[in-house]
N, C-alpha and C. Protein backbone atom coordinates (compact mmCIF):
# COMPACT_ATOMS: atom_id res chain seq x y z
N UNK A 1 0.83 -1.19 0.00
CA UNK A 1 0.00 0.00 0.00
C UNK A 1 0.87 1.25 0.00
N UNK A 2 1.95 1.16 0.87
CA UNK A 2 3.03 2.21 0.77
C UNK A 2 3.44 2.84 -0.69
N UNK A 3 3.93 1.84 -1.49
CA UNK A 3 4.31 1.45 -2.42
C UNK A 3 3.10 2.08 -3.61
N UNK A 4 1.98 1.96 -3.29
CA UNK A 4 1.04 2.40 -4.28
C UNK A 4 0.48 4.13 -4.11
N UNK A 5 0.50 4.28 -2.66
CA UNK A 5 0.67 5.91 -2.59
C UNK A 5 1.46 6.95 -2.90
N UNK A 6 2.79 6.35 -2.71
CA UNK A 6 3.95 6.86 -3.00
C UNK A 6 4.07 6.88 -4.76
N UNK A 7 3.53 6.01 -5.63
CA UNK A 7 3.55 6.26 -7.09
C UNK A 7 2.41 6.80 -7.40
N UNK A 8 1.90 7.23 -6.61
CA UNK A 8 0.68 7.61 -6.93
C UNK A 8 0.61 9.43 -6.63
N UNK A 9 1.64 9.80 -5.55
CA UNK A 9 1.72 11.22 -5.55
C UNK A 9 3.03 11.42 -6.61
N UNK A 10 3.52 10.87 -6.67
CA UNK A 10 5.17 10.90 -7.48
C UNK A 10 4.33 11.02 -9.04
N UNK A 11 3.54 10.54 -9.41
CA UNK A 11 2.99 10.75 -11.23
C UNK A 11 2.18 11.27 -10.82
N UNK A 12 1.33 12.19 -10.06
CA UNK A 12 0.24 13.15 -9.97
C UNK A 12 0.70 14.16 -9.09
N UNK A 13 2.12 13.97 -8.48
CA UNK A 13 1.91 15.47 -7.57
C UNK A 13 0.87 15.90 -6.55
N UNK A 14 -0.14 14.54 -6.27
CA UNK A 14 -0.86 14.51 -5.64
C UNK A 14 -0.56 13.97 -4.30
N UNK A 15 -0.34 14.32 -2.60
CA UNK A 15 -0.33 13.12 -1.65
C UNK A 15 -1.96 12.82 -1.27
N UNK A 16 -2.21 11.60 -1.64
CA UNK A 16 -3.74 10.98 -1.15
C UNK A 16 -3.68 10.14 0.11
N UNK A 17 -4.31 11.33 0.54
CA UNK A 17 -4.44 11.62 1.94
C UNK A 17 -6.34 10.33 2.48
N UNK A 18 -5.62 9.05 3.22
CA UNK A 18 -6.81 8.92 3.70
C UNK A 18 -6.87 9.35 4.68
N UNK A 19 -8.65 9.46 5.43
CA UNK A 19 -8.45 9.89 6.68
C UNK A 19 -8.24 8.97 8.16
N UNK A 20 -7.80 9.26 9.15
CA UNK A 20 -7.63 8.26 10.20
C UNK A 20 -8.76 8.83 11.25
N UNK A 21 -8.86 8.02 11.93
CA UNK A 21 -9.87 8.05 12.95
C UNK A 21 -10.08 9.38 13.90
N UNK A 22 -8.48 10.32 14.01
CA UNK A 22 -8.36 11.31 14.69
C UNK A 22 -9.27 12.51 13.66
N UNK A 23 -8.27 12.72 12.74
CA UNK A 23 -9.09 14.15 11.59
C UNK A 23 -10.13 13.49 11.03
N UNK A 24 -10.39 12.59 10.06
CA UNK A 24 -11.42 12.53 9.35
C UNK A 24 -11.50 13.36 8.21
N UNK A 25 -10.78 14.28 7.73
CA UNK A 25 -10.96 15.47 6.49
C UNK A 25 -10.62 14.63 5.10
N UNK A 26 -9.45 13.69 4.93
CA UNK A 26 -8.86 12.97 3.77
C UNK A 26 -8.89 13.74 2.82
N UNK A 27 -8.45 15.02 2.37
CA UNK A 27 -8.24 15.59 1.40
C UNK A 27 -7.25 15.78 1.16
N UNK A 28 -6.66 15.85 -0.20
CA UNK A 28 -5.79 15.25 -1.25
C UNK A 28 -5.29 16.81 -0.87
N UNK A 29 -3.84 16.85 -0.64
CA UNK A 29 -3.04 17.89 -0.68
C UNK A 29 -1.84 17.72 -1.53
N UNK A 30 -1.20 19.09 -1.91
CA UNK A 30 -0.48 19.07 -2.94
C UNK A 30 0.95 18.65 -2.44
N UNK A 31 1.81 17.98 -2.98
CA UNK A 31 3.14 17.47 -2.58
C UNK A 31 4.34 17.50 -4.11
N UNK A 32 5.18 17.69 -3.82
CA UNK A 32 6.11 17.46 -5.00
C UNK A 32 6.30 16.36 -5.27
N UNK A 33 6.31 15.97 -6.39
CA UNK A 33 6.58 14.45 -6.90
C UNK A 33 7.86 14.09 -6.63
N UNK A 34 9.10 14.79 -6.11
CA UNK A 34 10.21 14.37 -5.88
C UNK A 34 10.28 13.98 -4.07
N UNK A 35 8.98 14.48 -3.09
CA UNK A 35 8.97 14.03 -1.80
C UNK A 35 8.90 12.48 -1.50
N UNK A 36 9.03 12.18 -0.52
CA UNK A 36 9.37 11.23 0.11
C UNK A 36 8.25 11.38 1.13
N UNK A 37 7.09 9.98 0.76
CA UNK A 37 5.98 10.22 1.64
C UNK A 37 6.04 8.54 1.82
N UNK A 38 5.74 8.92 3.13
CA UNK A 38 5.75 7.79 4.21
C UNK A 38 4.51 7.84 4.77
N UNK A 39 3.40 7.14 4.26
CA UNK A 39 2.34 6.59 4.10
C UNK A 39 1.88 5.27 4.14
N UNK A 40 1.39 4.78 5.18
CA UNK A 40 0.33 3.45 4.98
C UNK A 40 -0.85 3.45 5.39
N UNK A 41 -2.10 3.87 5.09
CA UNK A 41 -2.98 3.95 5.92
C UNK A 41 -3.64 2.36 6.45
N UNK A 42 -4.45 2.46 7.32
CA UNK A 42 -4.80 1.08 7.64
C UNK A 42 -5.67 0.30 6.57
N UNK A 43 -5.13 -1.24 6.87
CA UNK A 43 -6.07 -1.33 5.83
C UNK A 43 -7.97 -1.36 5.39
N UNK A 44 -8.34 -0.68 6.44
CA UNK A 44 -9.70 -0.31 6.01
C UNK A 44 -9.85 0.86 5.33
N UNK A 45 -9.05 1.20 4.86
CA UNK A 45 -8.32 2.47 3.78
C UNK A 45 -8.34 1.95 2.31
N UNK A 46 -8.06 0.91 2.08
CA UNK A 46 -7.48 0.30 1.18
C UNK A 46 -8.49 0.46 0.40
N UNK A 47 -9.78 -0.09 0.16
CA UNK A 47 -10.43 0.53 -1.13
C UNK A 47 -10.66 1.85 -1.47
N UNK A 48 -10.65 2.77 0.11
CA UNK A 48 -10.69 4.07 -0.44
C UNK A 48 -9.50 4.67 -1.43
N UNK A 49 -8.23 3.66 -1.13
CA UNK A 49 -7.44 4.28 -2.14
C UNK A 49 -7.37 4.07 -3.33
N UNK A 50 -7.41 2.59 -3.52
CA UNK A 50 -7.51 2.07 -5.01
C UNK A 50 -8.65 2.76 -5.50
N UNK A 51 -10.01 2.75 -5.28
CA UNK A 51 -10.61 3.82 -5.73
C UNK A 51 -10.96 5.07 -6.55
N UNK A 52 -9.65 5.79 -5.67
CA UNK A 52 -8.93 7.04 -6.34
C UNK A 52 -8.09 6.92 -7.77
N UNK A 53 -7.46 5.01 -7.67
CA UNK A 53 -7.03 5.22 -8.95
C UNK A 53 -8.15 5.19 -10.48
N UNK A 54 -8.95 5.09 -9.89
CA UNK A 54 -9.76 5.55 -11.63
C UNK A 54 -9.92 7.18 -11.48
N UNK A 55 -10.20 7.83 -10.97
CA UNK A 55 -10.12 9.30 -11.35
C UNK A 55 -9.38 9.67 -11.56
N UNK A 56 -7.92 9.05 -11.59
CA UNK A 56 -6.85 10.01 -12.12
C UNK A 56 -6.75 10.33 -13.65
N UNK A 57 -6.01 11.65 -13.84
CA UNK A 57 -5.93 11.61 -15.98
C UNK A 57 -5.98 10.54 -16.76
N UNK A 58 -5.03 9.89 -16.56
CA UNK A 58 -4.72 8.59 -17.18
C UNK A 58 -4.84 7.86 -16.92
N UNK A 59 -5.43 6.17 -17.66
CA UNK A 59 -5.75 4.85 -17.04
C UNK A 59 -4.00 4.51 -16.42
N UNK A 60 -4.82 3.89 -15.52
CA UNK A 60 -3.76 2.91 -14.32
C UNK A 60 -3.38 1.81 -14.93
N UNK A 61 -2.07 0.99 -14.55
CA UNK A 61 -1.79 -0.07 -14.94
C UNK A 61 -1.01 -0.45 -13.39
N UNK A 62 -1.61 -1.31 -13.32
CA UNK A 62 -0.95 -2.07 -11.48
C UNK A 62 -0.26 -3.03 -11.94
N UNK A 63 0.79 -3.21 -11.88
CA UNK A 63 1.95 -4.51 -12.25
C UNK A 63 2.25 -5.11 -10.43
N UNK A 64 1.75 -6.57 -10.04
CA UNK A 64 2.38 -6.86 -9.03
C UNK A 64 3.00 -7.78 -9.67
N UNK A 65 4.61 -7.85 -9.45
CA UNK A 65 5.62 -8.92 -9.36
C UNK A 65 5.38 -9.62 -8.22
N UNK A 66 6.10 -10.99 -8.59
CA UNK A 66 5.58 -11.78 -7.47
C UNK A 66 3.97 -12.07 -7.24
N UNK A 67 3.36 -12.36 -8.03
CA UNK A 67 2.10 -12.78 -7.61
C UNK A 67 1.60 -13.70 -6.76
N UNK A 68 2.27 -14.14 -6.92
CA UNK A 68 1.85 -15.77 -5.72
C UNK A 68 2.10 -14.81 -4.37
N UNK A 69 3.07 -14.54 -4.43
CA UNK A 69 3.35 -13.71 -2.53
C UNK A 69 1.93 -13.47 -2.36
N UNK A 70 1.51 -12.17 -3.07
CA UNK A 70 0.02 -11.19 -2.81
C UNK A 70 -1.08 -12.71 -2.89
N UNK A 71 -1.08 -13.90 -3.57
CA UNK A 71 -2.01 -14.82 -3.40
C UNK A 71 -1.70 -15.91 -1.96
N UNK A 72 -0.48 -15.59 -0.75
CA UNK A 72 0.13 -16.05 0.22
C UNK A 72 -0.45 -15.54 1.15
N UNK A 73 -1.21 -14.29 0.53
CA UNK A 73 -1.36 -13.32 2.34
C UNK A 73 -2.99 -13.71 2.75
N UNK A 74 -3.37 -14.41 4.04
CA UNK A 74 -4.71 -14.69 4.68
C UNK A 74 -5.86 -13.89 3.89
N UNK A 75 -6.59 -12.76 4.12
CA UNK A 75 -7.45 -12.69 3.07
C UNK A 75 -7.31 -11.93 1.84
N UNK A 76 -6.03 -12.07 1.19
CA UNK A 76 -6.22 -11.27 0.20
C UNK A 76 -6.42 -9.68 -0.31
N UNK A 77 -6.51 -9.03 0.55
CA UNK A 77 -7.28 -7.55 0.46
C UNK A 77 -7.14 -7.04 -0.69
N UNK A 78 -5.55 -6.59 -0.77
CA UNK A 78 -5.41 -5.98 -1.92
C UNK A 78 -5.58 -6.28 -3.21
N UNK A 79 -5.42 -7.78 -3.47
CA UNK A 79 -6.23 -8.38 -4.72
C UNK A 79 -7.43 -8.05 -4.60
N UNK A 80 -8.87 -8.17 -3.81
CA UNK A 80 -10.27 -8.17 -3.93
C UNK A 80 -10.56 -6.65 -4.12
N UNK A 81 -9.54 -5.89 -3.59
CA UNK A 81 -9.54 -4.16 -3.79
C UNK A 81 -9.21 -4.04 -5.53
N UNK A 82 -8.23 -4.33 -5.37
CA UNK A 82 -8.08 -4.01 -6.79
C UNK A 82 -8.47 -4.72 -8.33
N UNK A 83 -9.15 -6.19 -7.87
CA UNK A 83 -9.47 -6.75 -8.79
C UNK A 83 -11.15 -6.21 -8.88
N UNK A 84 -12.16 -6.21 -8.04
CA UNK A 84 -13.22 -5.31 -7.66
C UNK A 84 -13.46 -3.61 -8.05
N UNK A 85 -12.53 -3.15 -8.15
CA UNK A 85 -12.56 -1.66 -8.74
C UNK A 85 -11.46 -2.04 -10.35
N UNK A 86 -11.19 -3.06 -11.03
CA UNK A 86 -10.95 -2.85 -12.07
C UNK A 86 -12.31 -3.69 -12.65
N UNK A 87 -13.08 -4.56 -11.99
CA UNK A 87 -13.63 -5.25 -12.64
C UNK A 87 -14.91 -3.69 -12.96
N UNK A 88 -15.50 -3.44 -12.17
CA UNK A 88 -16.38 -2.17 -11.98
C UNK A 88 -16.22 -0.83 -12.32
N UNK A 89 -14.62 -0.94 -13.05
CA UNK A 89 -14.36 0.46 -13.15
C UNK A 89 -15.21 0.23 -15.24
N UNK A 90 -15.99 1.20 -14.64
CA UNK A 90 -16.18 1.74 -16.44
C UNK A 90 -15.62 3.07 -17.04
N UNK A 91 -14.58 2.70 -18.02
CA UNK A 91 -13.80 3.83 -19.23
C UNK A 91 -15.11 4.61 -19.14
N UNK A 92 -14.80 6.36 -19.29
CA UNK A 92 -16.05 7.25 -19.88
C UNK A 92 -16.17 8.56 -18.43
N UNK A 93 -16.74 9.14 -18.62
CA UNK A 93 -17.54 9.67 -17.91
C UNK A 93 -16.54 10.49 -16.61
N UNK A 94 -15.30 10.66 -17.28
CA UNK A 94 -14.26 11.67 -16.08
C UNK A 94 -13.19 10.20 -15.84
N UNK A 95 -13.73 8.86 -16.51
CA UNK A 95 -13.04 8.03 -14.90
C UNK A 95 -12.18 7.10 -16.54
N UNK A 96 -10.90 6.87 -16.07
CA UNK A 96 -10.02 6.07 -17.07
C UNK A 96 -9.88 4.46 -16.45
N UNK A 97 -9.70 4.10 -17.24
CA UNK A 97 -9.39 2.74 -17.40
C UNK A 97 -8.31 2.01 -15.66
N UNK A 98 -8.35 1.09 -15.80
CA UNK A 98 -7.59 0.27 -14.67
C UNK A 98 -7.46 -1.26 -15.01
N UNK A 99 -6.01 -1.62 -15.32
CA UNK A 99 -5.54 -2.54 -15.42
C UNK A 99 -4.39 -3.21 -14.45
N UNK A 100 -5.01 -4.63 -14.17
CA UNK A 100 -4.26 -5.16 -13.14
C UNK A 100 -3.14 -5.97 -13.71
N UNK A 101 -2.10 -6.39 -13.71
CA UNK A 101 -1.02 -7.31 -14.53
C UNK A 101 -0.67 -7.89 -12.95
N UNK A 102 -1.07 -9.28 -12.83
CA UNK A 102 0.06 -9.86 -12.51
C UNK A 102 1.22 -10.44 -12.72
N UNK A 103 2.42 -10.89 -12.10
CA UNK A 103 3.42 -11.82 -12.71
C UNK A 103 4.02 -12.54 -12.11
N UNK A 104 4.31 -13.70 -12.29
CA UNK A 104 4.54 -15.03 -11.15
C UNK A 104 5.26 -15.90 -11.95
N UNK A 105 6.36 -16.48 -11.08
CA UNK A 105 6.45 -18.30 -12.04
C UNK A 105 6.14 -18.73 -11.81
N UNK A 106 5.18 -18.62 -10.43
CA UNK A 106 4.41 -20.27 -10.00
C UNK A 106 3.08 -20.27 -11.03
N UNK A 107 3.43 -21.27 -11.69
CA UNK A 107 2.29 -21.54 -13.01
C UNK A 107 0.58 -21.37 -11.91
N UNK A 108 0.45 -22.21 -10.91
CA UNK A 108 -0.89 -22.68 -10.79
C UNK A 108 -1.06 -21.59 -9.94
N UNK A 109 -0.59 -20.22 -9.59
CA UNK A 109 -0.63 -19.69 -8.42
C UNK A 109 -2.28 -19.02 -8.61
N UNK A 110 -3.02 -19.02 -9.60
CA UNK A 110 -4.52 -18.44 -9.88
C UNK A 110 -5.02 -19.16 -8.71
N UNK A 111 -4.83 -20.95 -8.61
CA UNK A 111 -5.28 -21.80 -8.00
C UNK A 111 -6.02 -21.15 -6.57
N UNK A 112 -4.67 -20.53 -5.67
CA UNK A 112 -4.83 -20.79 -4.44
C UNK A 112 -5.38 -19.07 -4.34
N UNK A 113 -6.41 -18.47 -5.09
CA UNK A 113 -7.06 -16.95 -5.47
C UNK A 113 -8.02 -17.52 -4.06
N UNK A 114 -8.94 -16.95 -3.11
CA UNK A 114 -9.88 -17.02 -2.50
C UNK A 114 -10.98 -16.92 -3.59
N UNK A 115 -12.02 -17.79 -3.37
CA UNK A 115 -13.17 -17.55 -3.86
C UNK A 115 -13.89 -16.07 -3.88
N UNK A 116 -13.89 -15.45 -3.10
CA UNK A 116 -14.23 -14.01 -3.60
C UNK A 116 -13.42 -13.22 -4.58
N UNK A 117 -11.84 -13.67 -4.25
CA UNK A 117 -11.19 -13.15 -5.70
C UNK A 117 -10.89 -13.27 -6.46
N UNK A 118 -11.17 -14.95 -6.56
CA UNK A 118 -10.94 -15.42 -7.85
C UNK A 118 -12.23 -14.75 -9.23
N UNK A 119 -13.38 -14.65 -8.18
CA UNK A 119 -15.03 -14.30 -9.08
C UNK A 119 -14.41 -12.80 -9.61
N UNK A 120 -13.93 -12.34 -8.71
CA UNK A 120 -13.30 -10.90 -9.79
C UNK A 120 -11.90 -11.12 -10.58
N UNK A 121 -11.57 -12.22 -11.02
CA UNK A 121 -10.55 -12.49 -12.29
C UNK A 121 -11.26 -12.71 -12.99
N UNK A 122 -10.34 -12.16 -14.60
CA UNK A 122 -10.96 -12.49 -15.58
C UNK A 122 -10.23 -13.50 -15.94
N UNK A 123 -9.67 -14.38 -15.71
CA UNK A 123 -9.26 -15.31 -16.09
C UNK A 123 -8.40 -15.17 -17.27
N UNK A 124 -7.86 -14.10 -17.90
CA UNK A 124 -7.08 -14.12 -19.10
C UNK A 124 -5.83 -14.40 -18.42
N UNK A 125 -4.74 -15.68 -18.84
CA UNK A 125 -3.73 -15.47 -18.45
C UNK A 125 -2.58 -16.07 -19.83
N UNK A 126 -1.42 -15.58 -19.76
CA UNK A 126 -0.81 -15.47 -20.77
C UNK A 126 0.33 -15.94 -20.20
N UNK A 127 0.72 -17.49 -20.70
CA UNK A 127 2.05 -18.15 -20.32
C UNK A 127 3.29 -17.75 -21.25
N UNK A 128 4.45 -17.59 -20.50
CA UNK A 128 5.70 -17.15 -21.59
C UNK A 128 6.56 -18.04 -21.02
N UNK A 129 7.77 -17.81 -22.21
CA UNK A 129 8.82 -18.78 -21.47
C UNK A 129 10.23 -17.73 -22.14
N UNK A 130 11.11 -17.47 -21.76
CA UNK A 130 12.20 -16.99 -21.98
C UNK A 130 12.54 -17.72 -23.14
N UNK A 131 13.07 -17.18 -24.22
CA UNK A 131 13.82 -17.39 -25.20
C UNK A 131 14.86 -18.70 -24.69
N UNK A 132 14.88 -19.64 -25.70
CA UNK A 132 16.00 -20.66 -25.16
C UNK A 132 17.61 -20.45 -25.89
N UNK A 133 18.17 -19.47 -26.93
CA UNK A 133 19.19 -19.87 -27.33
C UNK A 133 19.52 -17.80 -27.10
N UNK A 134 21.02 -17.28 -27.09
CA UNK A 134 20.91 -15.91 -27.13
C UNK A 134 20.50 -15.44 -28.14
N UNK A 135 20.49 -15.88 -29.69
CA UNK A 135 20.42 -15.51 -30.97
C UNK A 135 18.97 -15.60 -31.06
N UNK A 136 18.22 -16.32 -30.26
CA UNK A 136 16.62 -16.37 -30.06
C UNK A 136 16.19 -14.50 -29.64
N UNK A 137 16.88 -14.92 -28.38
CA UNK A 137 16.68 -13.69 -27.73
C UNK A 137 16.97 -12.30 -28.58
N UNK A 138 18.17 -12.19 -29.17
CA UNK A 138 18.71 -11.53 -29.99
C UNK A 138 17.89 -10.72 -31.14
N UNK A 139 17.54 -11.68 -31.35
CA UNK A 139 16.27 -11.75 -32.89
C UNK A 139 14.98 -10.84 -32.54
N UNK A 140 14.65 -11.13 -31.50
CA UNK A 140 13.34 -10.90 -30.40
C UNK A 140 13.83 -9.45 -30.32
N UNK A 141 14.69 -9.13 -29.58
CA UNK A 141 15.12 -7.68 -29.10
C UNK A 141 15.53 -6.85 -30.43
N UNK A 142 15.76 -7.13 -31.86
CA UNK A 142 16.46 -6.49 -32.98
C UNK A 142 14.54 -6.21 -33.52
N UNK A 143 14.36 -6.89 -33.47
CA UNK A 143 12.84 -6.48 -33.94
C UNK A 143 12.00 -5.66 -33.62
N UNK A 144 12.15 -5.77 -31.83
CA UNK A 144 11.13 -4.78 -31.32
C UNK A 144 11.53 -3.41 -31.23
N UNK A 145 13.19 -3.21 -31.34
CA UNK A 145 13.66 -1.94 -31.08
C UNK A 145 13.78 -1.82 -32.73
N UNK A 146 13.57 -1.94 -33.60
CA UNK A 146 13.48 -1.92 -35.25
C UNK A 146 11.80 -1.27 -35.51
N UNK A 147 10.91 -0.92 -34.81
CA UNK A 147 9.69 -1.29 -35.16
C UNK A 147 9.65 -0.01 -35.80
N UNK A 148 9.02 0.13 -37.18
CA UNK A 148 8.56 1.49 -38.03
C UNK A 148 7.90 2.53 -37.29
N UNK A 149 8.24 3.95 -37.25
CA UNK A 149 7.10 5.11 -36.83
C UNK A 149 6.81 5.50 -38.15
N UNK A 150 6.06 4.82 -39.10
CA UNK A 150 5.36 4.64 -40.06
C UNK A 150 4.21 5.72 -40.14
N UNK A 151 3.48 6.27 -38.75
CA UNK A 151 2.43 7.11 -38.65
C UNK A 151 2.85 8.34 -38.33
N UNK A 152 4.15 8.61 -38.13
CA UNK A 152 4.40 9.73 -37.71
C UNK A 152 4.79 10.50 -38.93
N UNK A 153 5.26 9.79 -40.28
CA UNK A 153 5.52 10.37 -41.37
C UNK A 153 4.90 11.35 -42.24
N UNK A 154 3.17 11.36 -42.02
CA UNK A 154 2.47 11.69 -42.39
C UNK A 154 2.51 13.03 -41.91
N UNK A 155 2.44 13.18 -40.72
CA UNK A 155 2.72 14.70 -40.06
C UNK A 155 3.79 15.74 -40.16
N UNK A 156 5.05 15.52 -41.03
CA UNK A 156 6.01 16.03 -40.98
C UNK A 156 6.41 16.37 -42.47
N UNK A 157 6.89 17.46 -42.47
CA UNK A 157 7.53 18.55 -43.89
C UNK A 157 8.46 17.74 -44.29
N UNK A 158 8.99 18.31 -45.15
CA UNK A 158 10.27 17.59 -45.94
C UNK A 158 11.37 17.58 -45.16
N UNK A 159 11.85 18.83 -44.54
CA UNK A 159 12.96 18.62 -43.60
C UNK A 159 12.91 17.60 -42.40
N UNK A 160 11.43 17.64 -41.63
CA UNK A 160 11.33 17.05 -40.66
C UNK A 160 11.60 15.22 -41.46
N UNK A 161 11.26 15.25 -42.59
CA UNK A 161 11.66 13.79 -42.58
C UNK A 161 13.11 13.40 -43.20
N UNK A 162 13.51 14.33 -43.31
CA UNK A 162 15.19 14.05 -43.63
C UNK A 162 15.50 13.48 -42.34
N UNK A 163 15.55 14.57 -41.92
CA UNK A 163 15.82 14.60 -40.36
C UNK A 163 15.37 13.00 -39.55
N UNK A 164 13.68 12.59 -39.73
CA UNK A 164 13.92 11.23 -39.42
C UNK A 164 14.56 10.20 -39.87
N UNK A 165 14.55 10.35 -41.07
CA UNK A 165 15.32 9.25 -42.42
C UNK A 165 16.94 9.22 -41.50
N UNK A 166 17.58 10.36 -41.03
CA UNK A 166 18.69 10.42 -40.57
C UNK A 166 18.51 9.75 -38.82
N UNK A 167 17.64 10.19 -38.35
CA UNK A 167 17.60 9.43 -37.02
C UNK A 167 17.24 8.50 -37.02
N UNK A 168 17.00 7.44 -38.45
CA UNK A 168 16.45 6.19 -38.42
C UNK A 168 17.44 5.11 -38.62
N UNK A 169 18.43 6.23 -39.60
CA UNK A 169 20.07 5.10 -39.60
C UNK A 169 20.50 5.18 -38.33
N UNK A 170 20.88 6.69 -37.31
CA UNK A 170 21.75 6.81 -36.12
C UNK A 170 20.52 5.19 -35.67
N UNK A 171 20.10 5.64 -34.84
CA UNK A 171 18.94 3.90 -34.21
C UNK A 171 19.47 2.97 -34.58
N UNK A 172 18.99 2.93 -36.17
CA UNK A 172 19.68 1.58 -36.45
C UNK A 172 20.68 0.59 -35.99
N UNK A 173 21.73 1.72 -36.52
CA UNK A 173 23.08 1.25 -36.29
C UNK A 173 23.44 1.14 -34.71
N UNK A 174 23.06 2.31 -33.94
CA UNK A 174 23.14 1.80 -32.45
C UNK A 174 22.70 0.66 -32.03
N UNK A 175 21.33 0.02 -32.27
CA UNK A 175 20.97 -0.89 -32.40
C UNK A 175 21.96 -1.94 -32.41
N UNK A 176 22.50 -2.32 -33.73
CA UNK A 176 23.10 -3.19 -34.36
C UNK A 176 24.85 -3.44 -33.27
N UNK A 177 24.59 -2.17 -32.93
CA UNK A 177 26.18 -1.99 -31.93
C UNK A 177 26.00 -2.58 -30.62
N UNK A 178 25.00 -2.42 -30.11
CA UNK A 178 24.59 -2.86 -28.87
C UNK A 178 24.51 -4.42 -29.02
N UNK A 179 23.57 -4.64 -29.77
CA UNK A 179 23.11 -6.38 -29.78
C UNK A 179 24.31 -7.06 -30.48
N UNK A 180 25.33 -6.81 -30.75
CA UNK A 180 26.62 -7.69 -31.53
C UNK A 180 27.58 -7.37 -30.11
N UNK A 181 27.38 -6.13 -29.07
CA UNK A 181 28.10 -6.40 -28.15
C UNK A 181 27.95 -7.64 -27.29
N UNK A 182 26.41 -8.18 -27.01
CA UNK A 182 26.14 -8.90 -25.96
C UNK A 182 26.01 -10.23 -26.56
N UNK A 183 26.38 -10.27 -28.28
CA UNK A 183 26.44 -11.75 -28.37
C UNK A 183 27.60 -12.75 -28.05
């Protein structure tokens, strides 16, 4: 929860402030994104915060590493918080999107979800496996850092596309310098 307030005033400049039992006010005061906020509220806080992440500008994307850990802890909270306000969050209307990513190697770790949080998965899950040879890998990484800005061409004068045509060899070739270093 620390962890999610703290990125959460750091890309909004916002500190979200819940309230505790003493004040009661919980209003969002302004903080520099370069502070250092030391924040956990309790966890009967916890949906009020996740919450907050659909009103922000931009849709959310929650990456927990380690998934199985967060599927280790007695009831779950922060999964049923956050799988519950992404399942309910509707795109539109002031409020953006919210996406949960987990990531785990324990293959079956969905398994041991509590029944209340498993009903808020969507069940999409997407198995990978690391590349098996470096030249696999190699191939993989020359491609994705190769990928065309094909749409951006359209927007730009004649100079502006010299100019990319020229920042498309510098790339390139960096490219090509980098990935022949690490083979």
């Amino acid at each position: 929860m620390r962890e999610v307030a703290y990125q959460l005033t750091h890309q909004t400049g916002v500190a979200f402030n819940i309230p505790d039992d003493e004040d009661g006010d919980g209003k969002a005061a302004e903080a520099s994104p370069d502070e250092q906020v030391d924040f956990t509220p309790p966890a009967a806080y916890l949906p009020a915060l996740i919450s907050q992440l659909t009103s922000l500008k931009r849709p959310v994307v929650v990456i927990l590493d380690a998934f199985d850990l967060f599927v280790s802890h007695p009831r779950q909270a922060l999964l049923y918080c956050l799988l519950d306000t992404a399942q309910s969050c509707r795109a539109g209307d002031g409020r953006n999107g919210l996406l949960v990513v987990g990531a785990s190697c324990v293959v079956n770790c969905v398994n041991y979800l509590e029944k209340r949080v498993k009903s808020r998965f969507s069940h999409r899950i997407l198995k990978v496996a690391n590349p098996s040879t470096i030249e696999e890998y190699t191939s993989i990484a020359r491609r994705l850092l190769s990928t065309p800005l094909n749409e951006v061409e359209g927007s730009i004068d004649k100079r502006g596309k010299a100019a990319l045509a020229e920042w498309r060899e510098l790339w390139k070739a960096a490219v090509e310098v980098r990935l022949r270093s690490n083979v």
